[in-house]
C-alpha atoms as a PDB file:
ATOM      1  CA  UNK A   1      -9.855  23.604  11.036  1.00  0.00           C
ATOM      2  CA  UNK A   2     -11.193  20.103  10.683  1.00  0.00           C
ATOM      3  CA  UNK A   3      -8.863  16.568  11.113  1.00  0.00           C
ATOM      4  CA  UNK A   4     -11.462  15.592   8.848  1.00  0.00           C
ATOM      5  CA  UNK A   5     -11.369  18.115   6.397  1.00  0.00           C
ATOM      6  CA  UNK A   6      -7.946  18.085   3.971  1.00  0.00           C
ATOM      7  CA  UNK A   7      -7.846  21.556   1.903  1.00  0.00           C
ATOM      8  CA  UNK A   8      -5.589  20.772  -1.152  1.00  0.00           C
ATOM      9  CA  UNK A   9      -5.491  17.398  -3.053  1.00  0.00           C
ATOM     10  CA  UNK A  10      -3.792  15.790  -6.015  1.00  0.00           C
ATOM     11  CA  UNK A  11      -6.388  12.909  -6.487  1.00  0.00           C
ATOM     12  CA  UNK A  12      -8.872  13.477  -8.625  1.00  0.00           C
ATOM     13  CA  UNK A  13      -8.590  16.606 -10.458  1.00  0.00           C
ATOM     14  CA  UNK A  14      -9.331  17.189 -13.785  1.00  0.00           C
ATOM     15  CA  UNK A  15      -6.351  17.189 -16.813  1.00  0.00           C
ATOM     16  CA  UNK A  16      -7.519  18.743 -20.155  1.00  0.00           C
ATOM     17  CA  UNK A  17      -4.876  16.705 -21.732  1.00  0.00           C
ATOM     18  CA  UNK A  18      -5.908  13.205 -20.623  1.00  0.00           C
ATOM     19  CA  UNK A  19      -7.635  11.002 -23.246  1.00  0.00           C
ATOM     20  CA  UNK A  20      -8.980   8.946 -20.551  1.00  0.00           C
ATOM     21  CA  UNK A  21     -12.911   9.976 -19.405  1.00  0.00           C
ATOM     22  CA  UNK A  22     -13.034  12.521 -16.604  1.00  0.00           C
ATOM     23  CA  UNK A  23     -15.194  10.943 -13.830  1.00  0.00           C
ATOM     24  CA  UNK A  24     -17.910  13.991 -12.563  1.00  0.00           C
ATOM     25  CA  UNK A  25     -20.608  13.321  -9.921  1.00  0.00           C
ATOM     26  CA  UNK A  26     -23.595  14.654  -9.958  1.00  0.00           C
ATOM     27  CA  UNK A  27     -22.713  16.983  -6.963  1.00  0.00           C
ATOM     28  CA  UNK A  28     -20.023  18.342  -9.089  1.00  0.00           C
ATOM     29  CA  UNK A  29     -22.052  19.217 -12.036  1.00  0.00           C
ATOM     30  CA  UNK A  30     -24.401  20.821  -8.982  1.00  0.00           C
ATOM     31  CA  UNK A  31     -21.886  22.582  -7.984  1.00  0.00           C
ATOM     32  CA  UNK A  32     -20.656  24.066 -11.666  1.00  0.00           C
ATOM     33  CA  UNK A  33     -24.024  25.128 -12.538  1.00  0.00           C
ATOM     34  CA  UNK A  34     -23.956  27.107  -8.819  1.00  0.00           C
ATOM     35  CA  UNK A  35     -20.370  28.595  -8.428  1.00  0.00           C
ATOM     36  CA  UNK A  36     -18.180  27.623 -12.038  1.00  0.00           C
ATOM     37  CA  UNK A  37     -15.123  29.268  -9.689  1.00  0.00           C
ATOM     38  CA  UNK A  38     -15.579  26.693  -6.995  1.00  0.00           C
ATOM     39  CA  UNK A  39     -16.282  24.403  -9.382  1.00  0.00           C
ATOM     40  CA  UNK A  40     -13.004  24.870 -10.897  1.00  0.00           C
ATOM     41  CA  UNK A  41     -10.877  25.036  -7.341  1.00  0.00           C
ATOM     42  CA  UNK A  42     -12.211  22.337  -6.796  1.00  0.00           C
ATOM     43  CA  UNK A  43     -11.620  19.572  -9.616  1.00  0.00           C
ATOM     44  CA  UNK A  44      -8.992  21.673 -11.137  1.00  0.00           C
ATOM     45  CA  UNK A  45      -6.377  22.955  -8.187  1.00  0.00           C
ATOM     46  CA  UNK A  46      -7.977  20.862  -5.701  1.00  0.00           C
ATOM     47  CA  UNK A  47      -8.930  23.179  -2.964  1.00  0.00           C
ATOM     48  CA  UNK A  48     -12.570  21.889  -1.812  1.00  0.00           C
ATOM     49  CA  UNK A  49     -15.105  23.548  -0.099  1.00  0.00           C
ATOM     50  CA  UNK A  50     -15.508  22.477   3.854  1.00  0.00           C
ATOM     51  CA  UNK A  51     -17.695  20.224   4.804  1.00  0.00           C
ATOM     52  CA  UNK A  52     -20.943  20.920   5.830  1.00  0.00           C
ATOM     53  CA  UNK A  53     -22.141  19.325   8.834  1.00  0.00           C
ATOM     54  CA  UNK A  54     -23.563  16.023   8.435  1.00  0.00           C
ATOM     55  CA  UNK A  55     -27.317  15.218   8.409  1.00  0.00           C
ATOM     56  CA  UNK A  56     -28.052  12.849  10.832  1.00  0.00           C
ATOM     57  CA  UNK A  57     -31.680  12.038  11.306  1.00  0.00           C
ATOM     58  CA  UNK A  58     -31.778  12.904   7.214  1.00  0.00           C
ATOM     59  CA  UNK A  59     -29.362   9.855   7.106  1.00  0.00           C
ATOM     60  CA  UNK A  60     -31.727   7.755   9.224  1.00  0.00           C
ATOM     61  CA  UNK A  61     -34.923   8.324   7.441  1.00  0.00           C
ATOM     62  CA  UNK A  62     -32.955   7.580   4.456  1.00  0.00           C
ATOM     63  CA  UNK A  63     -32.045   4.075   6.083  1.00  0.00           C
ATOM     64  CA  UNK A  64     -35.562   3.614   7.355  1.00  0.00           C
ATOM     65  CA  UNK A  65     -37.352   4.484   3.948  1.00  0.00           C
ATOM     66  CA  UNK A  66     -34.919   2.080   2.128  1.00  0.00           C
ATOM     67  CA  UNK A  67     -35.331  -0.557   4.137  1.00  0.00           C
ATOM     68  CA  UNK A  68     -39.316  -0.473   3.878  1.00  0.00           C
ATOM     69  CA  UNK A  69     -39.039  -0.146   0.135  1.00  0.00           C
ATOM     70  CA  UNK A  70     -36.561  -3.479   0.158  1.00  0.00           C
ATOM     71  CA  UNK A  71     -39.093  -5.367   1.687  1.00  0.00           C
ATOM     72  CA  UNK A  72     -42.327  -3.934  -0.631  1.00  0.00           C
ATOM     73  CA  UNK A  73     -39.239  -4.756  -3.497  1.00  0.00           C
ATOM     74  CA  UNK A  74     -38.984  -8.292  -2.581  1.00  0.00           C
ATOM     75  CA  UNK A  75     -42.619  -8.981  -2.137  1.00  0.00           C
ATOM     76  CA  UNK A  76     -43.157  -6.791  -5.296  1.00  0.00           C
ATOM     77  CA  UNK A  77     -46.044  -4.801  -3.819  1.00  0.00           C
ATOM     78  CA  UNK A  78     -46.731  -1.247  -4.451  1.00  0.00           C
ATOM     79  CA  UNK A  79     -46.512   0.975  -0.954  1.00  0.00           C
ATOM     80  CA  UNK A  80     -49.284   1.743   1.269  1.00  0.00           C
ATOM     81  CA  UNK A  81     -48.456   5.542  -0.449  1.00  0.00           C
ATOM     82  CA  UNK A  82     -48.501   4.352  -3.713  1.00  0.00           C
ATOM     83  CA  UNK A  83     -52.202   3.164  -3.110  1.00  0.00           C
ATOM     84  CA  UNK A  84     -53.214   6.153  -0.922  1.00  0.00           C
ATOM     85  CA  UNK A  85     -52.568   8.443  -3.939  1.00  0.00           C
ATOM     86  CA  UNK A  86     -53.139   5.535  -6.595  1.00  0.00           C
ATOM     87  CA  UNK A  87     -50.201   5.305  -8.549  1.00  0.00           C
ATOM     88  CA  UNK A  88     -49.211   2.286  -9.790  1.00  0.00           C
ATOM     89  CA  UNK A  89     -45.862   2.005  -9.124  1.00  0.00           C
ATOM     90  CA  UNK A  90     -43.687  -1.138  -7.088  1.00  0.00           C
ATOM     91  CA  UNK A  91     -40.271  -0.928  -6.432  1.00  0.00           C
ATOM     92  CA  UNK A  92     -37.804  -2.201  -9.052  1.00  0.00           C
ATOM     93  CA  UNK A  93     -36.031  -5.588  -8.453  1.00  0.00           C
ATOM     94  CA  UNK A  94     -32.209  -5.233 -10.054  1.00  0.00           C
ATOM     95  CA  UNK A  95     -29.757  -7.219  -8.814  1.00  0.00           C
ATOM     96  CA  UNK A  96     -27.753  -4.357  -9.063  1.00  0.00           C
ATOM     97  CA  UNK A  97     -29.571  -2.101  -7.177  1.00  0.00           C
ATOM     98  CA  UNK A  98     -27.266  -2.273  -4.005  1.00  0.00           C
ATOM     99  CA  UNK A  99     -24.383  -0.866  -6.088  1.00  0.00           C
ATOM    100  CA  UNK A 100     -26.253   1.529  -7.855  1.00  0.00           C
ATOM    101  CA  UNK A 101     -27.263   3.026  -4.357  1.00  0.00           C
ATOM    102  CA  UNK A 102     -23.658   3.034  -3.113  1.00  0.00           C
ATOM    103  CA  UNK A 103     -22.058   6.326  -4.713  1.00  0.00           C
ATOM    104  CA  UNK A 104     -18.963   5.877  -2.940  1.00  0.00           C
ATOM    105  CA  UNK A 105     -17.942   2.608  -4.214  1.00  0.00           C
ATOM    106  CA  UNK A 106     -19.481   2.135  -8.147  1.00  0.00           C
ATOM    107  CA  UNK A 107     -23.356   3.802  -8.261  1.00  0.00           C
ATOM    108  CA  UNK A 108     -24.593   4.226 -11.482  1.00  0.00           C
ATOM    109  CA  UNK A 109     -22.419   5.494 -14.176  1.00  0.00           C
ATOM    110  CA  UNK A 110     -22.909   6.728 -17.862  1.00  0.00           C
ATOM    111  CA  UNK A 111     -19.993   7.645 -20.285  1.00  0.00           C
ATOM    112  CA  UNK A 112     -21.573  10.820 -22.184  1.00  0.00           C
ATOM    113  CA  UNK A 113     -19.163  10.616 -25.392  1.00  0.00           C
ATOM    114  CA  UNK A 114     -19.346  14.006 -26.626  1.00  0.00           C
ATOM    115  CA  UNK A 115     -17.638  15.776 -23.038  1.00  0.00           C
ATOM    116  CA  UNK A 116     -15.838  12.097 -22.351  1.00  0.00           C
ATOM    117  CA  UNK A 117     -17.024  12.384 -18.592  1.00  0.00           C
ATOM    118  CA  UNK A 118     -18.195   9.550 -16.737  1.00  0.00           C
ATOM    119  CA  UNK A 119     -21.053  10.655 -15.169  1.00  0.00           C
ATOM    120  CA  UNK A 120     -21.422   8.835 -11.518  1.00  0.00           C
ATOM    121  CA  UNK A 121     -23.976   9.049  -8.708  1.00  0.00           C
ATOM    122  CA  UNK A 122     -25.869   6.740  -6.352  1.00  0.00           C
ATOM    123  CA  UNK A 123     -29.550   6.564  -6.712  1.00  0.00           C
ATOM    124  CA  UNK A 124     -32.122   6.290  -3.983  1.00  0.00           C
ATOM    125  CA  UNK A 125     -34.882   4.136  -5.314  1.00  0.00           C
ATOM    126  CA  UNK A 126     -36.371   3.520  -8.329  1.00  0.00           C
ATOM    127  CA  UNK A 127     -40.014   2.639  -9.201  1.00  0.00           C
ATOM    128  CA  UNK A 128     -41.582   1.193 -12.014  1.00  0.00           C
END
């Protein structure tokens, strides 16, 4: 087993009782709508699945695509792709944009009243 992978947690988990919003990522709701059992190990007892294994050139052609949008963002130009299959579309400047990207730490979040779950996730890009 894993040093990196920790079966059962307390953090987290879901309480049906609690009047405070439940806070659900988008992988989460992923994995509902593909196994409701794990689903329910997971944010209810706290048994997770394992870890896959990570993605590592994935991860860097996620870096290296960001980083060429950041600069066609703060020229606000459209991409050489964006004219090759003419759609007119430029990166969106948000001061925010570095926190909605980073999942771990804030991303974007929307309180859906009716379930009272804070729905979080981290965006790649957007284009306007």
């Amino acid at each position: 087993m894993s040093e990196y992978y920790t079966p059962k947690r307390a953090k987290g988990l879901f309480e049906p009782k609690s009047s405070a919003p439940f806070r659900i990522s988008r992988s989460k709701i992923d994995l509902f709508l593909n196994c409701p059992k794990c689903f329910y190990y997971d944010r209810r007892l706290g048994v997770a699945q394992p870890p896959g294994f990570p993605f590592t050139l994935n991860s860097a052609v996620d870096k290296l695509l960001k980083k060429e949008f950041d600069s066609h963002r703060a020229n606000g130009t459209p991409h050489p792709l964006m004219k090759a299959y003419k759609l007119q579309a430029v990166p969106f400047h948000h001061p925010k944009m570095d926190e909605w990207r980073d999942a771990l730490r804030g991303g974007a979040v929307y309180l859906h009243e009716p379930t009272n779950l804070f729905v979080t996730g981290g965006v790649d890009d957007v284009w306007v």
